[in-house]
PDB file of N, CA and C in Angstrom:
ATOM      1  N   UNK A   1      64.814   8.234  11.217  1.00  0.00           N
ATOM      2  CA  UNK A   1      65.428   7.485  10.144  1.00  0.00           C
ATOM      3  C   UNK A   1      65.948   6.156  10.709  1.00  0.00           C
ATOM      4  N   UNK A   2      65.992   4.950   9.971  1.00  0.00           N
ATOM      5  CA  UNK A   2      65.619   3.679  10.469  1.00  0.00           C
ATOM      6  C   UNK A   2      66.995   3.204   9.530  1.00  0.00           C
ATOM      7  N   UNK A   3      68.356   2.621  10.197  1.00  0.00           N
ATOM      8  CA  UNK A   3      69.084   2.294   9.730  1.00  0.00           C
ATOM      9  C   UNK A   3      69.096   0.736  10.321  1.00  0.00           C
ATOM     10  N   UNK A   4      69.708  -0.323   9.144  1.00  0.00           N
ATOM     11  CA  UNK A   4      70.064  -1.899   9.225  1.00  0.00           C
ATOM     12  C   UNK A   4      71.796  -2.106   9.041  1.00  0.00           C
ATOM     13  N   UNK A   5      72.426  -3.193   9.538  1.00  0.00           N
ATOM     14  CA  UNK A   5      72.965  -3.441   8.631  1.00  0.00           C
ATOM     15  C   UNK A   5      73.296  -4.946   8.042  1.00  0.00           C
ATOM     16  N   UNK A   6      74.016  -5.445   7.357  1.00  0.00           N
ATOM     17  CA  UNK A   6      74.568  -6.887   7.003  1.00  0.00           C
ATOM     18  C   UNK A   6      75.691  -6.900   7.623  1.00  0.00           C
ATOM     19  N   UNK A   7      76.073  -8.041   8.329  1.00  0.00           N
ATOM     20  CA  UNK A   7      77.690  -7.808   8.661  1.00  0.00           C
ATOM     21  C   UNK A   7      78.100  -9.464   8.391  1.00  0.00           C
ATOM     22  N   UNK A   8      79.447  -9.490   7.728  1.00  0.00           N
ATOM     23  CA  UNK A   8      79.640 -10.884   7.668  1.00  0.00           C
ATOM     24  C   UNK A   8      80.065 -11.283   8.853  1.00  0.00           C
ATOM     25  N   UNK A   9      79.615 -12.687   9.376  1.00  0.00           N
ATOM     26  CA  UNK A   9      79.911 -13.409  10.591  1.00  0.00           C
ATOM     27  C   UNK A   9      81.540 -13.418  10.588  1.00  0.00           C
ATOM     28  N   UNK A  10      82.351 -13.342   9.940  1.00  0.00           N
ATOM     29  CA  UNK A  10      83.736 -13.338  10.057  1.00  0.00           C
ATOM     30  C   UNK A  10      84.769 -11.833   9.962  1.00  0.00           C
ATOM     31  N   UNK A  11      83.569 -11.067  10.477  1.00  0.00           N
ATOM     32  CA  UNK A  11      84.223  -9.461  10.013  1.00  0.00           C
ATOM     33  C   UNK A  11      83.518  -8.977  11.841  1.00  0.00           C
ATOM     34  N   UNK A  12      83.191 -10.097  12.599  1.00  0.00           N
ATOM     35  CA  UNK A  12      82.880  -9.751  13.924  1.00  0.00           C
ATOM     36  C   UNK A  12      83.419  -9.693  14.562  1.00  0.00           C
ATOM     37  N   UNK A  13      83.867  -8.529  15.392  1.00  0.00           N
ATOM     38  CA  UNK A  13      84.840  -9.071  16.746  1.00  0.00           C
ATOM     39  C   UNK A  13      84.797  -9.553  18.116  1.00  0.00           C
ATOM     40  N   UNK A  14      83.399  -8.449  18.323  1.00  0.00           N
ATOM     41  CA  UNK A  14      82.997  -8.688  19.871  1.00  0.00           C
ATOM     42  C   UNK A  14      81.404  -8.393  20.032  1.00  0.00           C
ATOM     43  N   UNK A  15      80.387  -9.066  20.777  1.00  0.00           N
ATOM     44  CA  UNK A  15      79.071  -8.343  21.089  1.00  0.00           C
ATOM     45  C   UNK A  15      79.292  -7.697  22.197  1.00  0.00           C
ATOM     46  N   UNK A  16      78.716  -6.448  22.439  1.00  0.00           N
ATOM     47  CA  UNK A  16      78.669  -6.579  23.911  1.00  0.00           C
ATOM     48  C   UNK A  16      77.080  -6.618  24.521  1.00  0.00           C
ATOM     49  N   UNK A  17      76.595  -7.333  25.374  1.00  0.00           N
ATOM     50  CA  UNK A  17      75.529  -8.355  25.980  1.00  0.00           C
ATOM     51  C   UNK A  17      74.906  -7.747  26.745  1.00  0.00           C
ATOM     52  N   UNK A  18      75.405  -6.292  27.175  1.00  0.00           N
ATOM     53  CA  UNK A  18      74.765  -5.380  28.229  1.00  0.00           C
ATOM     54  C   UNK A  18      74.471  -3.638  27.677  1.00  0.00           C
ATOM     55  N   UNK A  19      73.372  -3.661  28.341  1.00  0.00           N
ATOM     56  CA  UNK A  19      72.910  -2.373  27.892  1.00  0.00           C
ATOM     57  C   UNK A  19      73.618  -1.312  27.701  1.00  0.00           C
ATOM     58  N   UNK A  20      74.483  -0.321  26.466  1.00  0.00           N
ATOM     59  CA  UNK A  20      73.658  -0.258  25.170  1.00  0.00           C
ATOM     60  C   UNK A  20      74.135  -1.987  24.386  1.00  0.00           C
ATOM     61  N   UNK A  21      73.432  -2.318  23.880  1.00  0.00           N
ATOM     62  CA  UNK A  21      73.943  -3.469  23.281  1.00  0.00           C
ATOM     63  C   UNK A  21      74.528  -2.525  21.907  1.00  0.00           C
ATOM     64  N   UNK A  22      75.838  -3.688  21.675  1.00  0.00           N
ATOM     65  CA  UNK A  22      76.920  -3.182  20.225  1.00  0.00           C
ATOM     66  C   UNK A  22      77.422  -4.373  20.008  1.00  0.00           C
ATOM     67  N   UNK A  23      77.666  -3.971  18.708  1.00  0.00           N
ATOM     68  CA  UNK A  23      78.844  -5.176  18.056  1.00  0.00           C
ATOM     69  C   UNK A  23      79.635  -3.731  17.490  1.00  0.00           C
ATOM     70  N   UNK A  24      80.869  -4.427  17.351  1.00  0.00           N
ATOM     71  CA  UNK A  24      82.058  -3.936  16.949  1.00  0.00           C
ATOM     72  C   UNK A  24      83.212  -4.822  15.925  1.00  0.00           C
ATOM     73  N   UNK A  25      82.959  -5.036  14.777  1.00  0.00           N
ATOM     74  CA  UNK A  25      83.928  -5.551  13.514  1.00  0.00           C
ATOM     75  C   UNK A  25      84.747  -4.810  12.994  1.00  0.00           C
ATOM     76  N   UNK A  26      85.197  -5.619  12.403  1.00  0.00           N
ATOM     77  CA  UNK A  26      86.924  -5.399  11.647  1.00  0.00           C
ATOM     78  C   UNK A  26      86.356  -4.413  10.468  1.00  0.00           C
ATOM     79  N   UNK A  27      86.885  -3.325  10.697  1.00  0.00           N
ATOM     80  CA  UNK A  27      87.064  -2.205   9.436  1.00  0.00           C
ATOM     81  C   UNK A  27      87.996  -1.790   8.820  1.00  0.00           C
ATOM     82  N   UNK A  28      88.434  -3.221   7.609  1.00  0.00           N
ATOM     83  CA  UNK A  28      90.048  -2.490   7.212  1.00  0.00           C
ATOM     84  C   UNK A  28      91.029  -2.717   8.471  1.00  0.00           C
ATOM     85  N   UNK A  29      91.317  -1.791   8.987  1.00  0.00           N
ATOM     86  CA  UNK A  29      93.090  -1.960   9.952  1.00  0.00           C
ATOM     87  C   UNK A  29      92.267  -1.293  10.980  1.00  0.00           C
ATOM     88  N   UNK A  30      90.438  -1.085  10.961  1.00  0.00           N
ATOM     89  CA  UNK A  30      90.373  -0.597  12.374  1.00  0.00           C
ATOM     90  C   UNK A  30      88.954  -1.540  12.846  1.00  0.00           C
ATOM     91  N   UNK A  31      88.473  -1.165  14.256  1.00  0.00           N
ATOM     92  CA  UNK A  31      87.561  -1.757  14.956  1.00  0.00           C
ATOM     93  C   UNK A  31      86.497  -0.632  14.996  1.00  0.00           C
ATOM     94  N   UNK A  32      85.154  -1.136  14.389  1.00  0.00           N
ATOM     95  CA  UNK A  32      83.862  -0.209  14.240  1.00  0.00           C
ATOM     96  C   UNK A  32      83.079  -0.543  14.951  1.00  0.00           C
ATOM     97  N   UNK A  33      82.059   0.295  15.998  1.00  0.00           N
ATOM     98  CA  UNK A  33      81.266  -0.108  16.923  1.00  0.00           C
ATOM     99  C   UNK A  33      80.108   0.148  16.169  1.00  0.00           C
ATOM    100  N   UNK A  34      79.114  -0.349  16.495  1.00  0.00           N
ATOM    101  CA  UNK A  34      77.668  -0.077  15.497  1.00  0.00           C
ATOM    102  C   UNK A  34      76.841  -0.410  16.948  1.00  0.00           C
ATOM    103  N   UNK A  35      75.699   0.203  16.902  1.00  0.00           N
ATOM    104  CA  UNK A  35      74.442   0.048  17.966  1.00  0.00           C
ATOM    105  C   UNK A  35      73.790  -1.217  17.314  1.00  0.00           C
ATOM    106  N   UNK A  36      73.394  -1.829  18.642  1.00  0.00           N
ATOM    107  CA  UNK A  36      72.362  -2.983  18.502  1.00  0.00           C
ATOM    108  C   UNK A  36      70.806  -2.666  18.943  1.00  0.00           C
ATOM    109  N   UNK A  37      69.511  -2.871  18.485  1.00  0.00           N
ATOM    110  CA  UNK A  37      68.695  -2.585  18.974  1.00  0.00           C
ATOM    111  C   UNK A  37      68.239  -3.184  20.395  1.00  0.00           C
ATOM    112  N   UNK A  38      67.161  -3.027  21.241  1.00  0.00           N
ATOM    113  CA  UNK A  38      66.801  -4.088  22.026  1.00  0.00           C
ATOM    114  C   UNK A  38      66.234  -5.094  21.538  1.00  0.00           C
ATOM    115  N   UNK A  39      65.539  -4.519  20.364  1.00  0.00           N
ATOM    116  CA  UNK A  39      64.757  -5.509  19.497  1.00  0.00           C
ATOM    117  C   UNK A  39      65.722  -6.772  18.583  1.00  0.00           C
ATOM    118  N   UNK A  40      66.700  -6.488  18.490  1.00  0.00           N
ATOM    119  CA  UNK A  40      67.663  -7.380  17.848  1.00  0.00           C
ATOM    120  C   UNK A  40      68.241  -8.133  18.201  1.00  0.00           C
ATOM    121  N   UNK A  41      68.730  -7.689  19.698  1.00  0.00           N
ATOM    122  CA  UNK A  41      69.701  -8.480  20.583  1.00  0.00           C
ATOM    123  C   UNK A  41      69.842 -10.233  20.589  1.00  0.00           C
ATOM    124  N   UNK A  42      68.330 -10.371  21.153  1.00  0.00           N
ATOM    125  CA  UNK A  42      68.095 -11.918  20.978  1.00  0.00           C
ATOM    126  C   UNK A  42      68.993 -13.076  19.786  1.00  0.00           C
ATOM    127  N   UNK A  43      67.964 -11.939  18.687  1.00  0.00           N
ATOM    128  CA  UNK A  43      68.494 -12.739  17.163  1.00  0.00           C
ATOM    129  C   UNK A  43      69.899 -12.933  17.265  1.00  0.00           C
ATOM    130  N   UNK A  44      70.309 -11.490  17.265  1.00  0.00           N
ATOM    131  CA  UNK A  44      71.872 -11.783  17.238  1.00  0.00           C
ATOM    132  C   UNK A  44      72.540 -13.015  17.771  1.00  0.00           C
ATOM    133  N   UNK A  45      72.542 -13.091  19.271  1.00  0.00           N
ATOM    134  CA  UNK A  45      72.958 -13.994  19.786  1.00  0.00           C
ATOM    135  C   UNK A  45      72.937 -15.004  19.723  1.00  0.00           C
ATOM    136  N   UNK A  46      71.746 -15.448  19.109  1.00  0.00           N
ATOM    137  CA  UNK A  46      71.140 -16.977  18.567  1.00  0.00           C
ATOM    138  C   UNK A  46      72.100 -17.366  17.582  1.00  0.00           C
ATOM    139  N   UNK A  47      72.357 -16.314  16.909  1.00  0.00           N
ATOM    140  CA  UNK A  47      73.435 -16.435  15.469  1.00  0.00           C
ATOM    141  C   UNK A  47      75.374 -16.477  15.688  1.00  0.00           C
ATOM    142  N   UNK A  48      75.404 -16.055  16.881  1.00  0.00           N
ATOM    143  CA  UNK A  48      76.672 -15.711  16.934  1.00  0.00           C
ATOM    144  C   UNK A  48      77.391 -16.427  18.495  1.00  0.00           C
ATOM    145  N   UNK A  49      78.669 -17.076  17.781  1.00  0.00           N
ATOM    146  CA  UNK A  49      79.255 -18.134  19.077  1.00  0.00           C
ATOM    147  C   UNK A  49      79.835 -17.249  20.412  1.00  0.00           C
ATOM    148  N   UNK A  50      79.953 -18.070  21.608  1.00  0.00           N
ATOM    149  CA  UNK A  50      80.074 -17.488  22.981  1.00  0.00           C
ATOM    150  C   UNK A  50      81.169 -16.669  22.728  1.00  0.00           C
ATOM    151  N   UNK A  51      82.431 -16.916  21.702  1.00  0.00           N
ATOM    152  CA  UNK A  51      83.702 -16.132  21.637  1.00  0.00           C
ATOM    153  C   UNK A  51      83.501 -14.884  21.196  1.00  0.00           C
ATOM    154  N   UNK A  52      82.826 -14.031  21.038  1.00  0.00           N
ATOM    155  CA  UNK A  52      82.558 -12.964  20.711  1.00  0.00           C
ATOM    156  C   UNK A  52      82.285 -12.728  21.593  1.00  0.00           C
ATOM    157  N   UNK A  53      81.071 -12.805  22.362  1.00  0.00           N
ATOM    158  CA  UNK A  53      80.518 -12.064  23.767  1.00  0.00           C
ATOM    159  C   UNK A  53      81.416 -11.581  24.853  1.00  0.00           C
ATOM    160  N   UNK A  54      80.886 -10.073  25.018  1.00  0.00           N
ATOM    161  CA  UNK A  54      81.705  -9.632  26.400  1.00  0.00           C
ATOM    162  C   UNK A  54      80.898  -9.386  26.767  1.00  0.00           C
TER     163      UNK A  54
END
């Protein structure tokens, strides 16, 4: 089963840049980690400023 998601650029908190790749946004009053593909990684980053990256 093949899950996506949308995330607004201002609901981001952090990428992280190393294998497993994740992002992790603001959920309400908490912090949600979500998997990044390998296949995605690139895009992401293209899209999203150095202040996020760990």
């Amino acid at each position: 089963m093949h899950r996506s998601y949308v995330i607004a650029k201002s609901k981001i908190y952090r990428v992280k840049i190393t294998y497993p790749y994740s992002v992790d946004i603001f959920n309400g009053h908490e912090i949600t980690n979500l998997p990044v593909s390998r296949n995605y990684i690139n895009n992401l980053l293209e899209v999203y400023s150095d202040d996020v990256l760990q």
